[in-house]
N, C-alpha and C. Protein backbone atom coordinates (compact mmCIF):
# COMPACT_ATOMS: atom_id res chain seq x y z
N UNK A 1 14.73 6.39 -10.17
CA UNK A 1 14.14 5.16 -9.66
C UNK A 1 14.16 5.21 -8.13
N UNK A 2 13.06 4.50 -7.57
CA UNK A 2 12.94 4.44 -6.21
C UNK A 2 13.61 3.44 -5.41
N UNK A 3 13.94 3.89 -3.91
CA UNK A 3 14.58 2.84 -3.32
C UNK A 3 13.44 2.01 -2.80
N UNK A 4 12.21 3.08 -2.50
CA UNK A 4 11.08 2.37 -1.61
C UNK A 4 10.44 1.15 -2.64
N UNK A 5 10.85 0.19 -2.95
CA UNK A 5 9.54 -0.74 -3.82
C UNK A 5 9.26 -1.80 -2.61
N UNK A 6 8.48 -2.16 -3.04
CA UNK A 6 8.18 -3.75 -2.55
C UNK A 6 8.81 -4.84 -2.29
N UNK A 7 9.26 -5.30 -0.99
CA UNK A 7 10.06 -6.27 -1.06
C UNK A 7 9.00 -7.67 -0.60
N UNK A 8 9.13 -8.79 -1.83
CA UNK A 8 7.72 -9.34 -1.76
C UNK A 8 8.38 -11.02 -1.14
N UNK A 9 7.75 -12.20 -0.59
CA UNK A 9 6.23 -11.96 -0.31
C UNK A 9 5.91 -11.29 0.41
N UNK A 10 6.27 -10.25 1.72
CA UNK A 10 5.64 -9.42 2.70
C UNK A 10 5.39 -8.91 2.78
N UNK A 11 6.07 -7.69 1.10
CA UNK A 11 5.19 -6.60 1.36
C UNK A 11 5.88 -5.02 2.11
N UNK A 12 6.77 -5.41 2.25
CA UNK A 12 7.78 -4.89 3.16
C UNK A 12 8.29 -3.22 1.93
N UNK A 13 8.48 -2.38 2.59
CA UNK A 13 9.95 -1.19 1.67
C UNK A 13 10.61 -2.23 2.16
N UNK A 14 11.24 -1.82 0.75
CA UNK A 14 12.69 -1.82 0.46
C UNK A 14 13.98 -0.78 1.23
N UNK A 15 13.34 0.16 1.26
CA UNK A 15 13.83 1.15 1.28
C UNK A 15 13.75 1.95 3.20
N UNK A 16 12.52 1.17 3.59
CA UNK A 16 12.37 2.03 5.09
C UNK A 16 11.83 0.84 5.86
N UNK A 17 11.52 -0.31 5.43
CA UNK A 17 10.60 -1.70 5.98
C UNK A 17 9.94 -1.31 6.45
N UNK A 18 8.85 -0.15 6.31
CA UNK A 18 7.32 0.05 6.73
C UNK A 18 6.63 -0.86 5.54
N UNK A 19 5.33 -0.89 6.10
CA UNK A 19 4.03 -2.03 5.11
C UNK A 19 4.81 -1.08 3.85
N UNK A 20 4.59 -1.59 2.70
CA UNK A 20 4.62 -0.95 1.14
C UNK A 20 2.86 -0.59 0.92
N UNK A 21 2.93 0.18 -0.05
CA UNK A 21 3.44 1.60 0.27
C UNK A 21 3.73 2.48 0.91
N UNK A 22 4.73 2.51 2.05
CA UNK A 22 4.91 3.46 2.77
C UNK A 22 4.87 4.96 2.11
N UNK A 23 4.93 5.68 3.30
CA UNK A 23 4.98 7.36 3.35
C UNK A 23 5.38 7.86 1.96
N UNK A 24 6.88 7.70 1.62
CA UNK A 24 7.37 8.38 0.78
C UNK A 24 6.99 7.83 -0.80
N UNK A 25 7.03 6.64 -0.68
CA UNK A 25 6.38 5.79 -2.25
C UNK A 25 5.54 6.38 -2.71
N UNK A 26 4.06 6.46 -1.24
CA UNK A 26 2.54 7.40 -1.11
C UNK A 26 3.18 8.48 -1.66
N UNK A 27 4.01 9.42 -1.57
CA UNK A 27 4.29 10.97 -2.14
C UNK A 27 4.13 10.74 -3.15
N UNK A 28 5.88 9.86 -3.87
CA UNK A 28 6.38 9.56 -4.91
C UNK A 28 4.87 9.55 -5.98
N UNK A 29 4.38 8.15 -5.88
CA UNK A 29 3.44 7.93 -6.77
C UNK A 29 2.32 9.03 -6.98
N UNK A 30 2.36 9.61 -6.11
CA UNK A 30 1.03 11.06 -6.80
C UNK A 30 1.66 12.06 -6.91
N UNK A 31 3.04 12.17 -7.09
CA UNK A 31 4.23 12.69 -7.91
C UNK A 31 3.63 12.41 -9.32
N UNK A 32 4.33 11.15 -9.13
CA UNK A 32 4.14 10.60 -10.76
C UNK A 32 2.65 10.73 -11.52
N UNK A 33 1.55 10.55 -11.03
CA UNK A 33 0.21 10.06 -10.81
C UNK A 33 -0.77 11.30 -11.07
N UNK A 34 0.35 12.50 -11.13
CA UNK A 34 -1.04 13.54 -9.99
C UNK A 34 -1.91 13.91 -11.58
N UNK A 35 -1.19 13.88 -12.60
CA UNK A 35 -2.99 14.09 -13.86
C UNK A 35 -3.40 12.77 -14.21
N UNK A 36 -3.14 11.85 -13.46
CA UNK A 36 -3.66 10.21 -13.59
C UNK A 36 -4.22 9.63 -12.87
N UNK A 37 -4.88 10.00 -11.51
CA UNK A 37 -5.78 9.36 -10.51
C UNK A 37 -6.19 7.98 -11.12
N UNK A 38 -6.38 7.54 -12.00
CA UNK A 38 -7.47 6.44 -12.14
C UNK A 38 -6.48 5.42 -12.62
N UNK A 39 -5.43 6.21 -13.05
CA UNK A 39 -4.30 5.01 -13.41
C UNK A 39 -3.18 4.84 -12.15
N UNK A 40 -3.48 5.43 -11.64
CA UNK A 40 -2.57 5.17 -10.51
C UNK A 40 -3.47 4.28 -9.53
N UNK A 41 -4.49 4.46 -9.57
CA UNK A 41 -5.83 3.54 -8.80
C UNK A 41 -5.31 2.00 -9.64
N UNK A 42 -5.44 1.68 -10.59
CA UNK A 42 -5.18 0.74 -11.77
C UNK A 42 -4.13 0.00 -11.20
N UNK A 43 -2.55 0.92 -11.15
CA UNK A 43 -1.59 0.11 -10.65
C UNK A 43 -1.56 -0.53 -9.32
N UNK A 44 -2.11 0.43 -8.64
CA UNK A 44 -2.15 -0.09 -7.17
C UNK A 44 -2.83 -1.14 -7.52
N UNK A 45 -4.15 -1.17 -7.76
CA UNK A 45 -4.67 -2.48 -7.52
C UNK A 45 -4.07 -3.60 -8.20
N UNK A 46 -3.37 -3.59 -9.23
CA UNK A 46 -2.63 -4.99 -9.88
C UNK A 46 -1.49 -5.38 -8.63
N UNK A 47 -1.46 -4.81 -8.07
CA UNK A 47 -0.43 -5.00 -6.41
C UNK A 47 -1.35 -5.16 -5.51
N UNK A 48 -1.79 -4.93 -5.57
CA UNK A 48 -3.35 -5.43 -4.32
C UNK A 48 -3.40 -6.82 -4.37
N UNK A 49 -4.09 -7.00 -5.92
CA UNK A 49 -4.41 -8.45 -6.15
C UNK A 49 -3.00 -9.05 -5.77
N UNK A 50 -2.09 -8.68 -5.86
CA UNK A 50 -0.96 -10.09 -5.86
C UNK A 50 -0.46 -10.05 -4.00
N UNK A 51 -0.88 -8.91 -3.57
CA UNK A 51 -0.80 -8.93 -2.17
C UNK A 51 -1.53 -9.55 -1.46
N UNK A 52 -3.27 -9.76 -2.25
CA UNK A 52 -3.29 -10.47 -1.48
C UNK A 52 -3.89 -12.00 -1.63
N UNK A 53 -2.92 -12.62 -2.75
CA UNK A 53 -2.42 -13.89 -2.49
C UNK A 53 -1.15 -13.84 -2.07
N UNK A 54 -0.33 -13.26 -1.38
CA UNK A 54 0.76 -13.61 -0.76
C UNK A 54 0.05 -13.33 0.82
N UNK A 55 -0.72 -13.00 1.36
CA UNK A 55 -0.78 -12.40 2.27
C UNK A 55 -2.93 -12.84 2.62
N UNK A 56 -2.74 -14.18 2.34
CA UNK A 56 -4.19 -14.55 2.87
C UNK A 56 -4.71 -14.26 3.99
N UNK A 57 -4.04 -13.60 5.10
CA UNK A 57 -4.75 -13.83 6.24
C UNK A 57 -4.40 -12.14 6.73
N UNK A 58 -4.62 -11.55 5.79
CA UNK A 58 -5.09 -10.13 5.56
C UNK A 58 -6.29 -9.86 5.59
N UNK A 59 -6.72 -9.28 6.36
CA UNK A 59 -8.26 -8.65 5.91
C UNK A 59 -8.46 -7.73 4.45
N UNK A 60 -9.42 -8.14 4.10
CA UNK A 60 -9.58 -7.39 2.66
C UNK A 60 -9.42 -5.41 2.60
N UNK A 61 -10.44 -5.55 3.64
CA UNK A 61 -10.25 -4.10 3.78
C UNK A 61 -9.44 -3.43 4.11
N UNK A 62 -8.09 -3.94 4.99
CA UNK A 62 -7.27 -3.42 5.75
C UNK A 62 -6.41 -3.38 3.93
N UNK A 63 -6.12 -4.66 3.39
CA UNK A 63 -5.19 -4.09 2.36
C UNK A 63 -5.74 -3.15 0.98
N UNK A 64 -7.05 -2.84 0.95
CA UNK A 64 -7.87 -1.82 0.11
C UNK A 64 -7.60 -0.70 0.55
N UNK A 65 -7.44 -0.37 1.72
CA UNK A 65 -7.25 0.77 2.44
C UNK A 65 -5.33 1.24 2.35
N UNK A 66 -4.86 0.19 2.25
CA UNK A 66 -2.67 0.23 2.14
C UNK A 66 -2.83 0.33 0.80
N UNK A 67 -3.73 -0.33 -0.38
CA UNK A 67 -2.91 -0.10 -1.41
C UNK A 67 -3.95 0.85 -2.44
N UNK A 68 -4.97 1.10 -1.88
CA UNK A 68 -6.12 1.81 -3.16
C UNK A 68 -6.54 3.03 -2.16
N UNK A 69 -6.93 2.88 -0.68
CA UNK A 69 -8.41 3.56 -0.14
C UNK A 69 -7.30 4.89 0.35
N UNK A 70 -5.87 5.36 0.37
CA UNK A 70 -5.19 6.64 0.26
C UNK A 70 -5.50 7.45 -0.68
N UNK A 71 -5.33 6.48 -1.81
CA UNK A 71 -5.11 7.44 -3.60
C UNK A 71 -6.66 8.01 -3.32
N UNK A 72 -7.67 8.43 -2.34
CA UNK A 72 -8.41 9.22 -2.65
C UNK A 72 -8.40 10.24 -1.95
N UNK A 73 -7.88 10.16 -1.04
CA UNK A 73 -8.05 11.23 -0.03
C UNK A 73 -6.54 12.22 -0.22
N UNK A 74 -6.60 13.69 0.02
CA UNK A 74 -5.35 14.39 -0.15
C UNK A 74 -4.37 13.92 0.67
N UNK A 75 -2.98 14.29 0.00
CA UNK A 75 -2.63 14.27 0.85
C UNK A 75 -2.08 14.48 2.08
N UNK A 76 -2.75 15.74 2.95
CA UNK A 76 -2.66 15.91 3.78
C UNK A 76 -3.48 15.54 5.07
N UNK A 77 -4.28 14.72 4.43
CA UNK A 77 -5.34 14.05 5.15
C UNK A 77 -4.95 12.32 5.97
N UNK A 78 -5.07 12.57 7.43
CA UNK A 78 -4.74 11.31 8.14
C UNK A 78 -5.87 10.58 8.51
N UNK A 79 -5.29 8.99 8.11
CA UNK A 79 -6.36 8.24 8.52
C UNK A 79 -5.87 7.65 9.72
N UNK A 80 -6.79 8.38 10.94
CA UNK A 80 -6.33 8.19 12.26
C UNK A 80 -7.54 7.01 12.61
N UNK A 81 -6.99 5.83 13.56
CA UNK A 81 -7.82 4.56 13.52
C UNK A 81 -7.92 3.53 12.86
N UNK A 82 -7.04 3.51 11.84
CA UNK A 82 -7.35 2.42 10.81
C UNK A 82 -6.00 1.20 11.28
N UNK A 83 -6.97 0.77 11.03
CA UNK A 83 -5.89 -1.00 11.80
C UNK A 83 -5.26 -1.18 11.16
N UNK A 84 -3.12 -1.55 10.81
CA UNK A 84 -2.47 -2.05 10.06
C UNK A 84 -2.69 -3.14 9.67
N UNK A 85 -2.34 -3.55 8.42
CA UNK A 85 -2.07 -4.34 7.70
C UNK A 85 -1.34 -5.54 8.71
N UNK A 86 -1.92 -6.81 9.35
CA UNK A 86 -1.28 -7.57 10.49
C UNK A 86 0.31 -7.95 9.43
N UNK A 87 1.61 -8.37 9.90
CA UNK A 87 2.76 -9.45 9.25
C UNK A 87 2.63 -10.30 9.04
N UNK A 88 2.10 -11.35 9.55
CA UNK A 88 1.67 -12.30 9.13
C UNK A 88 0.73 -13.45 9.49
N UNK A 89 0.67 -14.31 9.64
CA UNK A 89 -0.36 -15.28 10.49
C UNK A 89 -0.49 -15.05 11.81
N UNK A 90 -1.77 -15.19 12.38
CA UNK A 90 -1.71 -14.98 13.79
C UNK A 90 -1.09 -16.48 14.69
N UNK A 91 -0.13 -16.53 15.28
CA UNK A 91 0.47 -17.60 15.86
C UNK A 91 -0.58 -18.60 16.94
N UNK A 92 -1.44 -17.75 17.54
CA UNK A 92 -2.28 -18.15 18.59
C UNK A 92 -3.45 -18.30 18.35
């Protein structure tokens, strides 16, 4: 079992407090995943959806991209440019 899960509502590791799925979860799960692409697409997104009603003032794409738009690309492939996932409401 993993230390990295989700620590919710934020969204947070457990395990390293980067956004979830961080780095190593990302391994982990296409560990687990790797003759299942489409089910591992599946789970992510049932965590998508609940991310993002905890997390309305997320851009859609930014959390398609944290919890689905990795599982396609290898992984040795960086997505350099892509805007994080903001913490939480913008104050200002």
């Amino acid at each position: 079992m993993t230390t990295h899960g989700p620590v919710l509502p934020i969204w947070s590791c457990g395990g390293c407090n980067l956004p979830w799925p961080c780095p190593t979860r990302r391994r982990e799960l296409r560990a687990e995943y790797a003759d299942a692409p489409v089910s591992l697409a599946l789970y992510l997104g049932a965590y998508l959806v609940q991310a993002a009603e905890d997390m309305p003032w997320a851009p859609a794409g930014a959390l398609h991209r944290r919890f689905i738009g990795w599982t396609r690309h290898p992984p040795d492939v960086q997505q350099l440019g892509k805007a994080p996932v903001p913490a939480g409401p913008d104050p200002g």
